[in-house]
C-alpha atoms as a PDB file:
ATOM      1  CA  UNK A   1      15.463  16.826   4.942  1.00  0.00           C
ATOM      2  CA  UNK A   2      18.304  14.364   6.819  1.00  0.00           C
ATOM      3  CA  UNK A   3      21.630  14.063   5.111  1.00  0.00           C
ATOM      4  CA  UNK A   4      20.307  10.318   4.272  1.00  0.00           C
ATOM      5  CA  UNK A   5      17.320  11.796   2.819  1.00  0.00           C
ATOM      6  CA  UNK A   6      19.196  14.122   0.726  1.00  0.00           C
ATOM      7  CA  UNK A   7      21.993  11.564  -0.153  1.00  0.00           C
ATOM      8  CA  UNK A   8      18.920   9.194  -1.445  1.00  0.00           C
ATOM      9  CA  UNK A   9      17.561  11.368  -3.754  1.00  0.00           C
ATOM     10  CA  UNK A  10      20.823  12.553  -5.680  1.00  0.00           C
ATOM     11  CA  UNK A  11      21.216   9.018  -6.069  1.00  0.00           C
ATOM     12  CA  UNK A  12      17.752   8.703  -7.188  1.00  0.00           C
ATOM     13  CA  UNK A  13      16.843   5.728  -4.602  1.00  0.00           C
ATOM     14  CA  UNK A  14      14.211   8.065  -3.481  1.00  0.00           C
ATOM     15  CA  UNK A  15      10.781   5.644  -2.399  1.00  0.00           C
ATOM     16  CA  UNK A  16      12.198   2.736  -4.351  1.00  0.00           C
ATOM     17  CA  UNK A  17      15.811   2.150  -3.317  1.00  0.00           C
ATOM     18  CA  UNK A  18      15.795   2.570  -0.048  1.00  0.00           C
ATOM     19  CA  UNK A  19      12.505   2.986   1.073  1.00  0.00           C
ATOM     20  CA  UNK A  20      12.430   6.840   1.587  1.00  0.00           C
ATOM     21  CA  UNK A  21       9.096   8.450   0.883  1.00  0.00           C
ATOM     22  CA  UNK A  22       9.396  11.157  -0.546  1.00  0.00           C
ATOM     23  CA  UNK A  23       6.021  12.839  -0.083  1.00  0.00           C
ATOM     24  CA  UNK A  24       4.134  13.127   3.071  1.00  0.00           C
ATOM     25  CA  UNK A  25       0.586  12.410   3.311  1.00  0.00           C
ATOM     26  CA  UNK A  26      -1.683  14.513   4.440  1.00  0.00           C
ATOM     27  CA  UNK A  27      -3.950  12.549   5.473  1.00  0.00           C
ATOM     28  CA  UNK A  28      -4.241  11.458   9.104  1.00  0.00           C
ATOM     29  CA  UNK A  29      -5.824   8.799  11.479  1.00  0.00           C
ATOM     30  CA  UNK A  30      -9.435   9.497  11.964  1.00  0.00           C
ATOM     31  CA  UNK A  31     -10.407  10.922   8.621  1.00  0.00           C
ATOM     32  CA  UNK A  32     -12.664   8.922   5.760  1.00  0.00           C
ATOM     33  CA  UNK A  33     -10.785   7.627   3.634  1.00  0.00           C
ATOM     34  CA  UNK A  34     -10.849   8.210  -0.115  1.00  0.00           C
ATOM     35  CA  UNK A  35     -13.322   5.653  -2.135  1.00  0.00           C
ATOM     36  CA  UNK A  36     -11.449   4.323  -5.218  1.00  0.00           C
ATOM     37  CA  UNK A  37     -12.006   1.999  -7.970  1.00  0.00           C
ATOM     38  CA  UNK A  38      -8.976   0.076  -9.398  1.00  0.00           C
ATOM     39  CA  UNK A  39      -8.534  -2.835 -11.595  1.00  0.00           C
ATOM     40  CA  UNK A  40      -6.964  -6.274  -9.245  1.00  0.00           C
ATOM     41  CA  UNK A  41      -5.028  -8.939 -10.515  1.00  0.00           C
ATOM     42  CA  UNK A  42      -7.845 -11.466  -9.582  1.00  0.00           C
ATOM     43  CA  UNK A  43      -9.137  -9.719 -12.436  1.00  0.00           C
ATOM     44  CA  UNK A  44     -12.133  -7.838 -10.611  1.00  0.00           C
ATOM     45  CA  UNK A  45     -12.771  -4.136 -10.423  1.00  0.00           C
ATOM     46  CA  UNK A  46     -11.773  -3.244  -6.608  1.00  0.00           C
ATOM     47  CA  UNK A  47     -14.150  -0.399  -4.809  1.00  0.00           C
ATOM     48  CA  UNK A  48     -13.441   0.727  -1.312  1.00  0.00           C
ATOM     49  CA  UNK A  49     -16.643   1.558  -0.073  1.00  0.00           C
ATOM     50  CA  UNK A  50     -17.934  -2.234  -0.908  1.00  0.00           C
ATOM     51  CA  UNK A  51     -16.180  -3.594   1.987  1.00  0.00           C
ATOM     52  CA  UNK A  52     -17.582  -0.503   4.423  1.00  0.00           C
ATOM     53  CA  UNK A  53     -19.758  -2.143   7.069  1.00  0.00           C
ATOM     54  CA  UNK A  54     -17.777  -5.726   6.364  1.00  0.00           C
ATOM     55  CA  UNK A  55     -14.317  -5.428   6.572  1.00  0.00           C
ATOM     56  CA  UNK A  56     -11.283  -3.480   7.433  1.00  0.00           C
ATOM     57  CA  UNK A  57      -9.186  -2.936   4.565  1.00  0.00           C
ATOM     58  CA  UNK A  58      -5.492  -2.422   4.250  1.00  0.00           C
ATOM     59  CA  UNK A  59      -3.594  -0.923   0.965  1.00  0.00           C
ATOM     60  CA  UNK A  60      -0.075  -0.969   0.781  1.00  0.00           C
ATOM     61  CA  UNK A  61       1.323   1.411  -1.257  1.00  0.00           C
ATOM     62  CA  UNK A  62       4.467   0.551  -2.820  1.00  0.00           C
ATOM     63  CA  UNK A  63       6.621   2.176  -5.326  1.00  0.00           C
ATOM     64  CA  UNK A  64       7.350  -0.689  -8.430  1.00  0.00           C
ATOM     65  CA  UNK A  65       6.995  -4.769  -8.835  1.00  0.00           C
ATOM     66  CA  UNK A  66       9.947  -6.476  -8.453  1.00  0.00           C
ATOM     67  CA  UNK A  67      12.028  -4.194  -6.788  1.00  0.00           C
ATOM     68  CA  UNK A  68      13.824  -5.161  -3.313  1.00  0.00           C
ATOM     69  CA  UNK A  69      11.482  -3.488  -0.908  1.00  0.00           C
ATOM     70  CA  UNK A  70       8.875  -4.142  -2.429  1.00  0.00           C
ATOM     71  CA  UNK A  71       9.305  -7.949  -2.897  1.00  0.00           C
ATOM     72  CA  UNK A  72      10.110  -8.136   0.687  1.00  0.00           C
ATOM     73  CA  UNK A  73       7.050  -5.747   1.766  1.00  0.00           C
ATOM     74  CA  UNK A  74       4.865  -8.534  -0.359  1.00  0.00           C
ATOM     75  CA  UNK A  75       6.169 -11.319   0.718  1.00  0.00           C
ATOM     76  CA  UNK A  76       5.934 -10.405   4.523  1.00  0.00           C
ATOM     77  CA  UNK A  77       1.827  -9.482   3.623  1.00  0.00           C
ATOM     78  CA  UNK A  78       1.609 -13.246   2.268  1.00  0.00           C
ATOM     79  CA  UNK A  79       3.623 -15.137   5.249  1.00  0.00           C
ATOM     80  CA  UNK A  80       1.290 -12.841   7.905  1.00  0.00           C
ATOM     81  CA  UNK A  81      -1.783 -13.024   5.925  1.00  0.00           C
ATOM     82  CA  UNK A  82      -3.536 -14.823   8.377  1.00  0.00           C
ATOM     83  CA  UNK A  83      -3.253 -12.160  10.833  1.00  0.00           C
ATOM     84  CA  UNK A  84      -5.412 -10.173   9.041  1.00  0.00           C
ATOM     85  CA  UNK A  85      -7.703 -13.077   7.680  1.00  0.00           C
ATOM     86  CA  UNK A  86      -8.453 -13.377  11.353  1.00  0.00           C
ATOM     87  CA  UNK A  87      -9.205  -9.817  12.060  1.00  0.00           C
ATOM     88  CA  UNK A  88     -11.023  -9.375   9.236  1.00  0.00           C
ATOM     89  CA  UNK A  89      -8.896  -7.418   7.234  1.00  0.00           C
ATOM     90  CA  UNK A  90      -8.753  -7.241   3.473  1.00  0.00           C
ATOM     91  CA  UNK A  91      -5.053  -6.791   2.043  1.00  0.00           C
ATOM     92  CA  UNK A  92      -4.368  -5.325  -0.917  1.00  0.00           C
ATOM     93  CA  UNK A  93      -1.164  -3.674  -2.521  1.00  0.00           C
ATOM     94  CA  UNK A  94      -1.331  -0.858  -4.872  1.00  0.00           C
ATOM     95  CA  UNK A  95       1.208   0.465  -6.859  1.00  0.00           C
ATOM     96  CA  UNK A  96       1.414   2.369 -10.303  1.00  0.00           C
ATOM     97  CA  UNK A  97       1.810  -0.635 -12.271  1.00  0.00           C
ATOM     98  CA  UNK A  98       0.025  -1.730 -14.906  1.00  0.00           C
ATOM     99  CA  UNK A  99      -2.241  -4.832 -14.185  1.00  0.00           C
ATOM    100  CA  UNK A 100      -0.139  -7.359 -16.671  1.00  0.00           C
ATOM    101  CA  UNK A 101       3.007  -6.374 -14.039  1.00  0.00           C
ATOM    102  CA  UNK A 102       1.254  -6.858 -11.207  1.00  0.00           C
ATOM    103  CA  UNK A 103      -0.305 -10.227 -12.169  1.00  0.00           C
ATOM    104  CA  UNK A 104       3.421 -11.486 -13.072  1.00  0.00           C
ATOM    105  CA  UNK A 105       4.463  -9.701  -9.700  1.00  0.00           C
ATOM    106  CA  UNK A 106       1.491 -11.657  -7.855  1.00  0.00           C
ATOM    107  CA  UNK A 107       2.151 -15.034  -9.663  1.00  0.00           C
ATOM    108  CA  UNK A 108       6.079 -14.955  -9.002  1.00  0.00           C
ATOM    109  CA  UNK A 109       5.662 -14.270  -4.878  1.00  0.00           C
ATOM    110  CA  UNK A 110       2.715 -16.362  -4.590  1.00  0.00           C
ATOM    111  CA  UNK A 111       0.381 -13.889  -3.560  1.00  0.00           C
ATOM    112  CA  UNK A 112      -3.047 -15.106  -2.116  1.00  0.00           C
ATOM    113  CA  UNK A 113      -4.405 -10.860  -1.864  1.00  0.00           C
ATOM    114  CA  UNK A 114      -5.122  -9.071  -4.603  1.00  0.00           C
ATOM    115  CA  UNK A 115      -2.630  -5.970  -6.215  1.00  0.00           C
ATOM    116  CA  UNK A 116      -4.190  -3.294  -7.469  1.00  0.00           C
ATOM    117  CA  UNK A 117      -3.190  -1.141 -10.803  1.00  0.00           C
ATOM    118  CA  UNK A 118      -3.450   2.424 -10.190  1.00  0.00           C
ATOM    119  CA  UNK A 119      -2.068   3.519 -13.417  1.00  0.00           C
ATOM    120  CA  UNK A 120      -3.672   7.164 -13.852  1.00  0.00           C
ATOM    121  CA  UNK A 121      -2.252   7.697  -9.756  1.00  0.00           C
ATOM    122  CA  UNK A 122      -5.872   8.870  -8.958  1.00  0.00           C
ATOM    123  CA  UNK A 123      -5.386   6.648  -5.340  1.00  0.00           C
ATOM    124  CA  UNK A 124      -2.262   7.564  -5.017  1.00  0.00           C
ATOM    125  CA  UNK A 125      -3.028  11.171  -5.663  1.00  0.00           C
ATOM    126  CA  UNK A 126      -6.071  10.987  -3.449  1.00  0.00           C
ATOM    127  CA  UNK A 127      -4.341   9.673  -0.550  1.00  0.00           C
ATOM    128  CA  UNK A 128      -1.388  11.837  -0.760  1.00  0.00           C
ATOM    129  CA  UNK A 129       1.364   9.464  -1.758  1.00  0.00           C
ATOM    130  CA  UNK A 130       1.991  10.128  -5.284  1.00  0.00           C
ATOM    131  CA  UNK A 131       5.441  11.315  -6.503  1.00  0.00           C
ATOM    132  CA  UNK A 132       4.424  12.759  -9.506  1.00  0.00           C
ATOM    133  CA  UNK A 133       8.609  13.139 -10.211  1.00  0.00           C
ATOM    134  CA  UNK A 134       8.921   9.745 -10.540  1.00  0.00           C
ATOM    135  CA  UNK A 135       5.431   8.849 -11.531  1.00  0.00           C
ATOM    136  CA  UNK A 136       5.585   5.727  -8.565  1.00  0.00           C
ATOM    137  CA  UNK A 137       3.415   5.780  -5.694  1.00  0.00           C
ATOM    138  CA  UNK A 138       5.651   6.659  -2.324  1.00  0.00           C
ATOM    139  CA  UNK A 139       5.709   3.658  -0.106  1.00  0.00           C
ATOM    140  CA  UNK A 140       2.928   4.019   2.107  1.00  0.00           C
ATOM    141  CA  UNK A 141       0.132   1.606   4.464  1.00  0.00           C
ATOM    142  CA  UNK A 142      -3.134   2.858   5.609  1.00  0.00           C
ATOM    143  CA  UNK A 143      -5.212   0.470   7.427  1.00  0.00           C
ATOM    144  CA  UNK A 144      -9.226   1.449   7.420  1.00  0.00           C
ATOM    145  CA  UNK A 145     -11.628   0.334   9.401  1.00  0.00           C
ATOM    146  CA  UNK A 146     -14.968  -0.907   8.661  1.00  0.00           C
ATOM    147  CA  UNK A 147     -16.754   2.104   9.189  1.00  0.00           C
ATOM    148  CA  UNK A 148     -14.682   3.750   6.033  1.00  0.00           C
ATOM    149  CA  UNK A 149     -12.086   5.617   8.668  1.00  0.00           C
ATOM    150  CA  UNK A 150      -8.357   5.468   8.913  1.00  0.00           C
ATOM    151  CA  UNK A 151      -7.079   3.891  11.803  1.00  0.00           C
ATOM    152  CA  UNK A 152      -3.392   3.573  11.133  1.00  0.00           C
ATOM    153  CA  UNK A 153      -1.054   5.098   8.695  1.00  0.00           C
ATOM    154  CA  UNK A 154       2.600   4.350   8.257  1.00  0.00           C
ATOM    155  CA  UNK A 155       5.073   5.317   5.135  1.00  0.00           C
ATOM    156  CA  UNK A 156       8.247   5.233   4.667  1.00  0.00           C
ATOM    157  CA  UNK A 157      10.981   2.601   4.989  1.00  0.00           C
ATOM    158  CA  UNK A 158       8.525   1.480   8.325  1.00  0.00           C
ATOM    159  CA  UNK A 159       6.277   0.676   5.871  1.00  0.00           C
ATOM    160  CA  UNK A 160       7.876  -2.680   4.674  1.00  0.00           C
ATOM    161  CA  UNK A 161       7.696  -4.386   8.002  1.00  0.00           C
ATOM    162  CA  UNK A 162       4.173  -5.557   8.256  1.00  0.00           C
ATOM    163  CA  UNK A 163       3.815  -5.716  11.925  1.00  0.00           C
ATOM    164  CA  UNK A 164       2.122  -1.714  12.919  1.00  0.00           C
ATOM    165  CA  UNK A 165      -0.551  -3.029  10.040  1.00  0.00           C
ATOM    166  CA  UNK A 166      -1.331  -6.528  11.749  1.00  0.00           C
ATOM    167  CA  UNK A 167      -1.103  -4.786  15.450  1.00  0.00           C
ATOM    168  CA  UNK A 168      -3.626  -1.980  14.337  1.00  0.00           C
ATOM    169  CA  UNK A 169      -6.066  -4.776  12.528  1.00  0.00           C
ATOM    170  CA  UNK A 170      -5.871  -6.877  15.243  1.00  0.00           C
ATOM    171  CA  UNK A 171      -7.182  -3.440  17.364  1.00  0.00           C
ATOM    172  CA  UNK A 172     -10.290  -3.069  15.020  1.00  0.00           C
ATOM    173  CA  UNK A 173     -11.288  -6.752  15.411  1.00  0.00           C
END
């Protein structure tokens, strides 16, 4: 663990402050990733494999709704949502929120995708980004591919920049 690392969690910025994950996936590029069913803030019930065979998908981890990385990891999805409209690419954020935080998170940015409420962490869990410590999902992006595979992972602080997300969905066109 780097001294920054370190530093960050005595301070308890950990995934949210600072963008530090603080648990490593352990999942890689190349495996299937996990089907899930989570409730959105467009107020449907969200599956994974429905878009298999239609379109890639990306989820965005993030740790908690209107926090700083966060807002700026969901606002840079909705300014460069068309780069993954055009790739076809499904966005979605997920975090540990519950779906009444999310939809005031949504409605405040603006958001034209859909965030997801993981609430029990059974995504989070099943893609290896859940810090049970905290009970917040670790900031994380995998994007899928329409065959149900994972083409591109990234967590961490990297994770708030969208551009390795758009640059692998605009790979899988």
């Amino acid at each position: 663990m780097s001294i920054l690392s370190r530093r960050a969690a005595l301070l308890g910025l950990g995934a949210i402050g600072i963008g530090i994950s603080s648990a490593a996936t352990s999942l890689k590029e190349g495996d299937m990733a996990p089907d899930f069913s989570l409730p959105s803030t467009d107020g449907k019930t969200e599956k994974l494999s429905s878009y298999k065979g239609k379109n890639n998908v990306v989820l965005a981890f993030y740790p908690k709704a209107f926090t700083g990385g966060c807002t700026k990891e969901m606002k840079g999805y909705q300014s460069g949502l068309e780069q993954f409209t055009d790739s076809s690419s499904k966005v979605f954020g997920v975090s540990l929120d519950d779906i009444e935080t999310n939809k005031k998170f949504a409605q405040e940015l603006g958001l034209e995708f859909a965030l997801l409420s993981d609430t029990s962490a059974e995504a989070a869990k099943a893609y290896g980004v859940h810090n049970a410590e905290r009970n917040i999902a670790s900031r994380a992006t995998f994007v899928i591919d329409k065959q149900g595979k994972i083409a591109h992972i990234e967590e961490g602080s990297g994770a708030v920049e969208i551009g390795g997300a758009a640059a692998a969905c605009s790979r899988l066109k």
